[in-house]
C-alpha atoms as a PDB file:
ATOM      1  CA  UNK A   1      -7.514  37.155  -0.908  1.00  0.00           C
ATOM      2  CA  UNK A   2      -5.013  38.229   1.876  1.00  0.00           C
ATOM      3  CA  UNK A   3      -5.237  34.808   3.082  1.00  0.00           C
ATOM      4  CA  UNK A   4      -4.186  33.202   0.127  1.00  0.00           C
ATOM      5  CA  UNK A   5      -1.558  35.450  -0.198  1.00  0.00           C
ATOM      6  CA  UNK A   6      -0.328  34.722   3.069  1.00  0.00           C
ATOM      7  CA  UNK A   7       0.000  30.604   2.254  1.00  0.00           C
ATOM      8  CA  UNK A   8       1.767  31.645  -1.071  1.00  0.00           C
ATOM      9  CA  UNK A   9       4.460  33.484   0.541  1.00  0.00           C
ATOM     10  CA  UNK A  10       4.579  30.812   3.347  1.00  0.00           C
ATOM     11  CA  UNK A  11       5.036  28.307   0.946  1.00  0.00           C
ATOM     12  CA  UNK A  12       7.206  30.143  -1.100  1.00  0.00           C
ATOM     13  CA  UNK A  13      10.272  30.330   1.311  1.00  0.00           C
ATOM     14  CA  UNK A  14       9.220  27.198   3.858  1.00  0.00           C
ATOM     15  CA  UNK A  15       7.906  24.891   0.768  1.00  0.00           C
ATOM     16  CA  UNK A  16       5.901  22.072   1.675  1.00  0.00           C
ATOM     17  CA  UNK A  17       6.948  19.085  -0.363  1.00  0.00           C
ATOM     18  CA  UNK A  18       5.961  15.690  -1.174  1.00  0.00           C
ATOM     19  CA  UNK A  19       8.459  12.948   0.526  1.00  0.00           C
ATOM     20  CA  UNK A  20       7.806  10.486  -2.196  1.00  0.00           C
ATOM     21  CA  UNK A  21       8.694  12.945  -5.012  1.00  0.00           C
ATOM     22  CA  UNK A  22       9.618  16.388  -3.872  1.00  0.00           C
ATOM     23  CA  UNK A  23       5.947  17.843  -5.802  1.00  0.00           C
ATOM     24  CA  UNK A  24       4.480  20.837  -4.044  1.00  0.00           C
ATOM     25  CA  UNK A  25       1.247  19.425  -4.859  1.00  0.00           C
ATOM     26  CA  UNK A  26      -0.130  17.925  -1.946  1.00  0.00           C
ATOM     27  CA  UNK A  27      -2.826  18.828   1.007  1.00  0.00           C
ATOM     28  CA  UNK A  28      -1.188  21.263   3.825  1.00  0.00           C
ATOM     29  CA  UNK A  29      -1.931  18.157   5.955  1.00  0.00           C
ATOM     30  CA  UNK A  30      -0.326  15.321   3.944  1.00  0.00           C
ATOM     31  CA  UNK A  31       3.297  14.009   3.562  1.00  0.00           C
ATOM     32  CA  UNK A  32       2.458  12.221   0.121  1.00  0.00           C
ATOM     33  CA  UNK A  33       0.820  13.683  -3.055  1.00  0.00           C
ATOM     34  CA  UNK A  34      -2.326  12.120  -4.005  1.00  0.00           C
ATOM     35  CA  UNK A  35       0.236  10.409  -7.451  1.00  0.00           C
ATOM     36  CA  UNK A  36       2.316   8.515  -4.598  1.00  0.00           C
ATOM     37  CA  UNK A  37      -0.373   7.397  -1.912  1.00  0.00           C
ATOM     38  CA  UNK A  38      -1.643   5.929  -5.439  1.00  0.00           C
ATOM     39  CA  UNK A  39       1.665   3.989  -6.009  1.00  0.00           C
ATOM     40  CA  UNK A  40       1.881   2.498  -2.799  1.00  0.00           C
ATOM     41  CA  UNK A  41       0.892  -1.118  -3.019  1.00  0.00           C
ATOM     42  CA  UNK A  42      -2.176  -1.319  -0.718  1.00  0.00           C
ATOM     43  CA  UNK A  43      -2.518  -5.460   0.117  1.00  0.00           C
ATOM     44  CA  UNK A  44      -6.305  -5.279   1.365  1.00  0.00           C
ATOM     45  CA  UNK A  45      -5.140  -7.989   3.676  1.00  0.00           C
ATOM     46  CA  UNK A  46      -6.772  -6.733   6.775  1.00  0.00           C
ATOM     47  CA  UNK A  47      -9.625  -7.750   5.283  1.00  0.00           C
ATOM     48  CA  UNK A  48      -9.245 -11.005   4.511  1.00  0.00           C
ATOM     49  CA  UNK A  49      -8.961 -14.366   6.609  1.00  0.00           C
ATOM     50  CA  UNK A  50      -6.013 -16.837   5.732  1.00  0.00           C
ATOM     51  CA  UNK A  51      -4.204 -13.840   3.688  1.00  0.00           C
ATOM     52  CA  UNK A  52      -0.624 -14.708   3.011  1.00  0.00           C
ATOM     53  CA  UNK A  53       0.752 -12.955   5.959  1.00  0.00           C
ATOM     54  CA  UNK A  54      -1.722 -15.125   8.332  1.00  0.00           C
ATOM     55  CA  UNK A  55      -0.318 -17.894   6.433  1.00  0.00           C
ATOM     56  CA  UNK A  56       3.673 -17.482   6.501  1.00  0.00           C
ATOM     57  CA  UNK A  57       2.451 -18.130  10.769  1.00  0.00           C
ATOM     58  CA  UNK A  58       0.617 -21.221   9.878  1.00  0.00           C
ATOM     59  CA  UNK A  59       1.680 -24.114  12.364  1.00  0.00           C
ATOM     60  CA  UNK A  60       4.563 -21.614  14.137  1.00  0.00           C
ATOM     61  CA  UNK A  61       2.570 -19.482  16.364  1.00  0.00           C
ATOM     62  CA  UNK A  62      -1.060 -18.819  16.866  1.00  0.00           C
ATOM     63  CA  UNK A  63      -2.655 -15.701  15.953  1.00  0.00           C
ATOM     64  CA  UNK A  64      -5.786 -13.949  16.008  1.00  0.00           C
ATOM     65  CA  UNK A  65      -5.455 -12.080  12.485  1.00  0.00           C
ATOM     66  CA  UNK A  66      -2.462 -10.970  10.453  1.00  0.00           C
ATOM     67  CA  UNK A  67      -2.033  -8.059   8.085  1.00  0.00           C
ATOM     68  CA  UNK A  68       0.679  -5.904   6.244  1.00  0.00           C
ATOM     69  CA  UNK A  69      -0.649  -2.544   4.655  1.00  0.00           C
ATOM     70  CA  UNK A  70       2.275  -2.615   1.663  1.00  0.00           C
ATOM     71  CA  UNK A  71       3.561  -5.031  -0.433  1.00  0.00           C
ATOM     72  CA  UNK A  72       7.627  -4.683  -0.337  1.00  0.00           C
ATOM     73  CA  UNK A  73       9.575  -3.934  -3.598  1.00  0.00           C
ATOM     74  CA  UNK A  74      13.525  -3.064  -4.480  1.00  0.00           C
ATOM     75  CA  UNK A  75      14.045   0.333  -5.502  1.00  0.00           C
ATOM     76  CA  UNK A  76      10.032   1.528  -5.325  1.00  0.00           C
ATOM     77  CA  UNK A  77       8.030   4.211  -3.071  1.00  0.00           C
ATOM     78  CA  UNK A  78       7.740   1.835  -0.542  1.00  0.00           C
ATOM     79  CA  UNK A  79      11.115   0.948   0.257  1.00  0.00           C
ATOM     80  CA  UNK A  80      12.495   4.738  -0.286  1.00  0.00           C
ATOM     81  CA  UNK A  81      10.133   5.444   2.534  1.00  0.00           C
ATOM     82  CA  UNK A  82      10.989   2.643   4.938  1.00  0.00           C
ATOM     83  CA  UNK A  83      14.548   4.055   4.176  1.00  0.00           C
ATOM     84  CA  UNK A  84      13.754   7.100   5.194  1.00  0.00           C
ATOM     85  CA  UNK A  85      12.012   6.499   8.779  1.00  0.00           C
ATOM     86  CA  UNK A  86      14.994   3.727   9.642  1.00  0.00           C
ATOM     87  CA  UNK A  87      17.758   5.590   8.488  1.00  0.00           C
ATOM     88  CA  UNK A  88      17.476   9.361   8.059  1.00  0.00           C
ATOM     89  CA  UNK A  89      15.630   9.742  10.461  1.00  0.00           C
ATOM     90  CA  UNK A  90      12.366  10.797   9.334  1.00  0.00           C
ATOM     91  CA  UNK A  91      10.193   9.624  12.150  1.00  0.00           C
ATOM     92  CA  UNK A  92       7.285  12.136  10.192  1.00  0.00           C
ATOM     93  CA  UNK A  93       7.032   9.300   7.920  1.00  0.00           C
ATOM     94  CA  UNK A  94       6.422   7.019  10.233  1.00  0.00           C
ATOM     95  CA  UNK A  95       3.639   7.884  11.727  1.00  0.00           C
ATOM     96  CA  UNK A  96       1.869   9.108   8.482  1.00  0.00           C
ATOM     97  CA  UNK A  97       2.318   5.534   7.564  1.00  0.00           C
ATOM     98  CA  UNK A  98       1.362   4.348  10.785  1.00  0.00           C
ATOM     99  CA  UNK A  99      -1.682   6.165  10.338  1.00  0.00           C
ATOM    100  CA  UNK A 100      -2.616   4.661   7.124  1.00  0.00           C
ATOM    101  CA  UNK A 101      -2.413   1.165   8.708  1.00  0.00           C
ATOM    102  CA  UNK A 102      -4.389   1.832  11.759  1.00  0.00           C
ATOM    103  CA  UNK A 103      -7.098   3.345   9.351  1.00  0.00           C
ATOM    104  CA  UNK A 104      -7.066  -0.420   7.131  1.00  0.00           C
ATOM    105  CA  UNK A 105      -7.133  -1.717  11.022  1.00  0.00           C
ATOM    106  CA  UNK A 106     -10.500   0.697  11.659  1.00  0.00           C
ATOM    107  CA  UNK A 107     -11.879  -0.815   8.432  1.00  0.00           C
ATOM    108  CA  UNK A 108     -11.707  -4.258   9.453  1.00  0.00           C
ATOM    109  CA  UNK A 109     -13.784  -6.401  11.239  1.00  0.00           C
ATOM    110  CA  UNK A 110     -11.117  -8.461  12.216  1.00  0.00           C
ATOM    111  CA  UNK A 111      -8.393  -6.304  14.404  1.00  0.00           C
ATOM    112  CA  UNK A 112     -11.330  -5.197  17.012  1.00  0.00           C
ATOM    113  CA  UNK A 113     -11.051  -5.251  20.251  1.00  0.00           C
ATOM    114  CA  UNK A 114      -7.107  -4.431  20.467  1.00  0.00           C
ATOM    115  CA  UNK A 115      -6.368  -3.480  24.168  1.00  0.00           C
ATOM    116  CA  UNK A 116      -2.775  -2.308  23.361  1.00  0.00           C
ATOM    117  CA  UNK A 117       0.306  -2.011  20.729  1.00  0.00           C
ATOM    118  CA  UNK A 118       3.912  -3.768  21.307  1.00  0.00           C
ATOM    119  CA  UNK A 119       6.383  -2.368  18.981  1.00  0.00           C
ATOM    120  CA  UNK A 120       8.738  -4.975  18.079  1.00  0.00           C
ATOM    121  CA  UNK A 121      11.967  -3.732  20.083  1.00  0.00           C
ATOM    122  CA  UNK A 122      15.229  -3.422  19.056  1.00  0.00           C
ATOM    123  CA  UNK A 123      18.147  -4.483  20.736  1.00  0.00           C
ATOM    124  CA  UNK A 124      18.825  -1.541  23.269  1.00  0.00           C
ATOM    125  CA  UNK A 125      22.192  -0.243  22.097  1.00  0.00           C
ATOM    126  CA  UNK A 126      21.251  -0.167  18.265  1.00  0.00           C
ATOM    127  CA  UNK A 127      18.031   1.560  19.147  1.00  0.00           C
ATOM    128  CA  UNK A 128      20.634   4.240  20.946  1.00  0.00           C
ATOM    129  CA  UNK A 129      22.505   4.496  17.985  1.00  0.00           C
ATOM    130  CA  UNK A 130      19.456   5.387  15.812  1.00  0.00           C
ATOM    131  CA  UNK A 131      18.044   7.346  18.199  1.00  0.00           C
ATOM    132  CA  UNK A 132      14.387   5.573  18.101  1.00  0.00           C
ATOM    133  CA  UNK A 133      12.437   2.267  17.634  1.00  0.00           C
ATOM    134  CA  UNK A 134      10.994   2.361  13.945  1.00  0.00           C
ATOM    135  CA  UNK A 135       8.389  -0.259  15.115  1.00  0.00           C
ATOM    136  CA  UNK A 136       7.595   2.544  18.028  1.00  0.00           C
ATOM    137  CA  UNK A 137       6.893   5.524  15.279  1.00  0.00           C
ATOM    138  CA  UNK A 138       4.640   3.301  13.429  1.00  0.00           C
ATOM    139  CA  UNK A 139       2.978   2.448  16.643  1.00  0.00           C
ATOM    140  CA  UNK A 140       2.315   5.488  17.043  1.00  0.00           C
ATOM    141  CA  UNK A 141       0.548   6.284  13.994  1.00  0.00           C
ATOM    142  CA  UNK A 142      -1.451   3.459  14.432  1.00  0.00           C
ATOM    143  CA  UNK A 143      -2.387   4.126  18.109  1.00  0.00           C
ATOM    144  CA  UNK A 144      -3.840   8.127  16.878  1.00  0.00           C
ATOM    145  CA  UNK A 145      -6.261   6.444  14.529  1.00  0.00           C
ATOM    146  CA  UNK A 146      -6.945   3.635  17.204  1.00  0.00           C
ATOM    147  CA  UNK A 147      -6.938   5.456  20.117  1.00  0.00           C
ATOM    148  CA  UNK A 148      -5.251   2.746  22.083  1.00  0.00           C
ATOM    149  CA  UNK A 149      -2.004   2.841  23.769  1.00  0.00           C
ATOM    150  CA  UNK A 150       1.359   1.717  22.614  1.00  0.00           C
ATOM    151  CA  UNK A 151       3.278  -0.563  25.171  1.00  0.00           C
ATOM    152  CA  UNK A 152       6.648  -0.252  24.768  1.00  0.00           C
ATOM    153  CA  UNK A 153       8.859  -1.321  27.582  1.00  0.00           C
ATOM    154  CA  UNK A 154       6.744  -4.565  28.077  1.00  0.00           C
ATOM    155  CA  UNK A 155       9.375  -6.844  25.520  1.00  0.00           C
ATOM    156  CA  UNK A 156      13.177  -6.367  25.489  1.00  0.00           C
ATOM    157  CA  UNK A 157      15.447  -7.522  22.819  1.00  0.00           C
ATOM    158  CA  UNK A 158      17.901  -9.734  25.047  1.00  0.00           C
ATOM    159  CA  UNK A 159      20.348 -10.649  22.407  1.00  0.00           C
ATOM    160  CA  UNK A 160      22.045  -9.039  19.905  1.00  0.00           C
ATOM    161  CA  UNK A 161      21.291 -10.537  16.542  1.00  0.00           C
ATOM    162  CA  UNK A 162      22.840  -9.854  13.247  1.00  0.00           C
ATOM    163  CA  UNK A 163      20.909  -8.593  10.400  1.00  0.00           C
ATOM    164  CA  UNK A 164      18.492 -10.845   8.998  1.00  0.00           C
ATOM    165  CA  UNK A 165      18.876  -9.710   5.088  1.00  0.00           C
ATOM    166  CA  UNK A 166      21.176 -12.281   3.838  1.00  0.00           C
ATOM    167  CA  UNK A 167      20.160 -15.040   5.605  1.00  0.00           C
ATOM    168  CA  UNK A 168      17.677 -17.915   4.698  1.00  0.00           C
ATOM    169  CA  UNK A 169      14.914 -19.448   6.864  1.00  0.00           C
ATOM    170  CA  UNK A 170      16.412 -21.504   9.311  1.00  0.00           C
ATOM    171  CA  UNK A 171      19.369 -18.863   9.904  1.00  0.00           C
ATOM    172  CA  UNK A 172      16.493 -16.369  10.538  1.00  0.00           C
ATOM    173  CA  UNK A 173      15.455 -18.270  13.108  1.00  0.00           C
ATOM    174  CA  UNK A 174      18.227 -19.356  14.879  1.00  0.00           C
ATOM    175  CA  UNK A 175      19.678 -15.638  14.711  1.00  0.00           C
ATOM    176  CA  UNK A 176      16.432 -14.501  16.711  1.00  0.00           C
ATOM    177  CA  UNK A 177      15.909 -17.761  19.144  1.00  0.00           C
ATOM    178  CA  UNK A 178      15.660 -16.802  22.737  1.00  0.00           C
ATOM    179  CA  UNK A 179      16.251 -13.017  21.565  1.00  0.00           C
ATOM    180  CA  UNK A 180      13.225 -11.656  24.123  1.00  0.00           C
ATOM    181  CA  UNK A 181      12.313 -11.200  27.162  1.00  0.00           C
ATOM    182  CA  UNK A 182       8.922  -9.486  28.802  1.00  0.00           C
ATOM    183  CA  UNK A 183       9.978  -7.236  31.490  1.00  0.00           C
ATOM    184  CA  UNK A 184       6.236  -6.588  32.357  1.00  0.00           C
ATOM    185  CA  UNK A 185       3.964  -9.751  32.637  1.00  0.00           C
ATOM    186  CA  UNK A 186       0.967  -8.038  34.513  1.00  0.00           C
ATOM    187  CA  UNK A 187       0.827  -5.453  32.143  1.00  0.00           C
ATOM    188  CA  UNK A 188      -0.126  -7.394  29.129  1.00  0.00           C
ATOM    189  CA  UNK A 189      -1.683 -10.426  31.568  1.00  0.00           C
ATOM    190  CA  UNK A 190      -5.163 -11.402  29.405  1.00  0.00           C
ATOM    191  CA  UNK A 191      -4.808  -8.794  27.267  1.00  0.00           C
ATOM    192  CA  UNK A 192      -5.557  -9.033  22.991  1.00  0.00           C
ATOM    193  CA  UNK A 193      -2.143  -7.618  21.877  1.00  0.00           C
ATOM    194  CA  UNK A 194      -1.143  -6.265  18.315  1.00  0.00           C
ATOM    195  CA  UNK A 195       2.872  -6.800  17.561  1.00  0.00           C
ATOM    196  CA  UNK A 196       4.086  -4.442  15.032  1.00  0.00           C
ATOM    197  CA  UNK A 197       7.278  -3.798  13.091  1.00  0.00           C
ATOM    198  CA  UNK A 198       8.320  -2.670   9.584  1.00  0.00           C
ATOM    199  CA  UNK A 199       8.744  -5.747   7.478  1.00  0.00           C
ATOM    200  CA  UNK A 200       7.984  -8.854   7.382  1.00  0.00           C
ATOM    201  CA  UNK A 201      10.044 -11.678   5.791  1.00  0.00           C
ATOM    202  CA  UNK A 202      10.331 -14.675   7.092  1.00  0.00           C
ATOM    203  CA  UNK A 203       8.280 -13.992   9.872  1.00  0.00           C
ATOM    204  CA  UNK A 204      10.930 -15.251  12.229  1.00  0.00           C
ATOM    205  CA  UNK A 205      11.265 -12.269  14.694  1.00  0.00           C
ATOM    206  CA  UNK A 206       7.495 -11.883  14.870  1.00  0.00           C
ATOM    207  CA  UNK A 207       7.435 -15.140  15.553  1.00  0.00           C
ATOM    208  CA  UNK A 208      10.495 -15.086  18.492  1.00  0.00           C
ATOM    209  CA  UNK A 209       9.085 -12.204  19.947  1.00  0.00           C
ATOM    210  CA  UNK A 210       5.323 -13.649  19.540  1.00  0.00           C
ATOM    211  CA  UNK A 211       6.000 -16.412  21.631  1.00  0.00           C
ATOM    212  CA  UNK A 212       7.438 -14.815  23.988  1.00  0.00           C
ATOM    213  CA  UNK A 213       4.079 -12.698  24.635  1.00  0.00           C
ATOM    214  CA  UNK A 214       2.116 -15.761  24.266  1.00  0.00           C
ATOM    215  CA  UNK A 215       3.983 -17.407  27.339  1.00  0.00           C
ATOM    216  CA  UNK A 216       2.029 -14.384  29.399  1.00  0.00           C
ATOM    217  CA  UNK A 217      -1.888 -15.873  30.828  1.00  0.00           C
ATOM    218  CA  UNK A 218      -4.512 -15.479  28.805  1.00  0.00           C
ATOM    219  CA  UNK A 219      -2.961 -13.464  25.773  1.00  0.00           C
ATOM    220  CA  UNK A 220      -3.757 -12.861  22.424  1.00  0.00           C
ATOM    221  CA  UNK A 221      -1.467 -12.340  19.353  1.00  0.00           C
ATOM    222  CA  UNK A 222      -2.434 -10.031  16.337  1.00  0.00           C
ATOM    223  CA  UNK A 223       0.478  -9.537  13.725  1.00  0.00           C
ATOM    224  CA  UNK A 224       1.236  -5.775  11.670  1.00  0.00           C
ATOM    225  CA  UNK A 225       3.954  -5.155   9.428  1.00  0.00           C
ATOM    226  CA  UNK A 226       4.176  -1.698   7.542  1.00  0.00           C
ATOM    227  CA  UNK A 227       5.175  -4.019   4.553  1.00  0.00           C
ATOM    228  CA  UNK A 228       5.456  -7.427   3.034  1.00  0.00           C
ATOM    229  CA  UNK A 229       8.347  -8.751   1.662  1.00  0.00           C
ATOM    230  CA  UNK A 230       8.164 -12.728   1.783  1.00  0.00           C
ATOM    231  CA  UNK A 231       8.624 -14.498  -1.086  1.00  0.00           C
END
């Protein structure tokens, strides 16, 4: 009894609150209430060969498997969320979702034997101005349920690009062409390597960067976005 009156007054003046919809009904050990982990739009895709993410790749880059946890939609859960870890902030987020992924990951058959995660970097003086990699957080979600480690000074972003959300597909790609570099070749050297970033589109930074870490002996490419907004 004194116990439960302790986590009442706790919770009365330090409330913990759902980030999807402000409800205090949630787990002491959740960021979502069980109403908005239920209106995220789980793909399944982890589980499935040639699923469309594997197949926006087709004939550009070769990968092992593809997957995004999330499909991508204006003005829903998903996108308030993404909001949130990119641009207030909210690294917390992040990781939950990161943590959600990596657990789809666990499930499959087909992400296994991962030796490391590359966050997809950002160009160095935006990722000062935000004060963090987004692609990093998520990593690191991803990497608790895993247990393997995120590798994030391997790739550097090279060249400032503009930002991709008005553009079409060949713009994408030109805007992101020669935009990487690997600063660390023997750490990645024959190594099965999981890039991972927020969104996927096009697919044409995943595939820049990709490339780039497929120029490195012996490596292999897996592809994660957090969600998946190609059309």
């Amino acid at each position: 009894m004194l116990h439960h009156i302790l986590d009442n007054t706790v919770h009365l003046f330090y409330p913990h609150i759902c980030m999807g919809c402000g409800s205090d009904l949630l787990k002491k050990d959740s960021l979502l209430c069980l109403r908005c982990i239920d209106d995220l739009p789980e793909t399944n895709f982890a589980q499935h060969a040639n699923n469309p993410i594997e197949k926006i790749f087709w004939g550009r880059i070769p990968l092992v498997a593809a997957h995004s946890q999330y499909y991508f939609a204006k003005d829903a859960l998903i996108q308030r969320l993404i909001h949130q870890l990119k641009y207030d902030g909210n690294k917390e987020i992040g990781v939950y979702l990161g943590e959600m992924t990596g657990r789809s990951l666990q499930n499959s058959n087909r992400f296994k034997n991962m030796d490391a995660l590359i966050p997809l970097p950002l160009f160095p003086e935006k990722e000062r101005k935000r004060g963090y990699n987004q692609a990093t957080v998520i990593c690191e979600g991803i990497s608790n349920i895993l247990q393997i480690p995120v590798l994030d000074n391997v790739v550097a972003r090279q060249k400032f690009t503009e930002t991709q959300t008005k553009k079409h597909r060949t713009e994408r790609w030109e805007n992101v062409a020669e935009s990487f570099v690997v600063k660390d070749a023997d750490a990645i050297k024959g190594k099965n390597l999981l890039l991972v970033d927020d969104v996927v589109t096009t697919g044409a930074t995943f595939e820049a960067c990709g490339n780039t870490l497929l120029q490195i002996a012996d490596v292999q490419l897996s592809i994660v976005a957090l969600a998946n907004a190609a059309k």
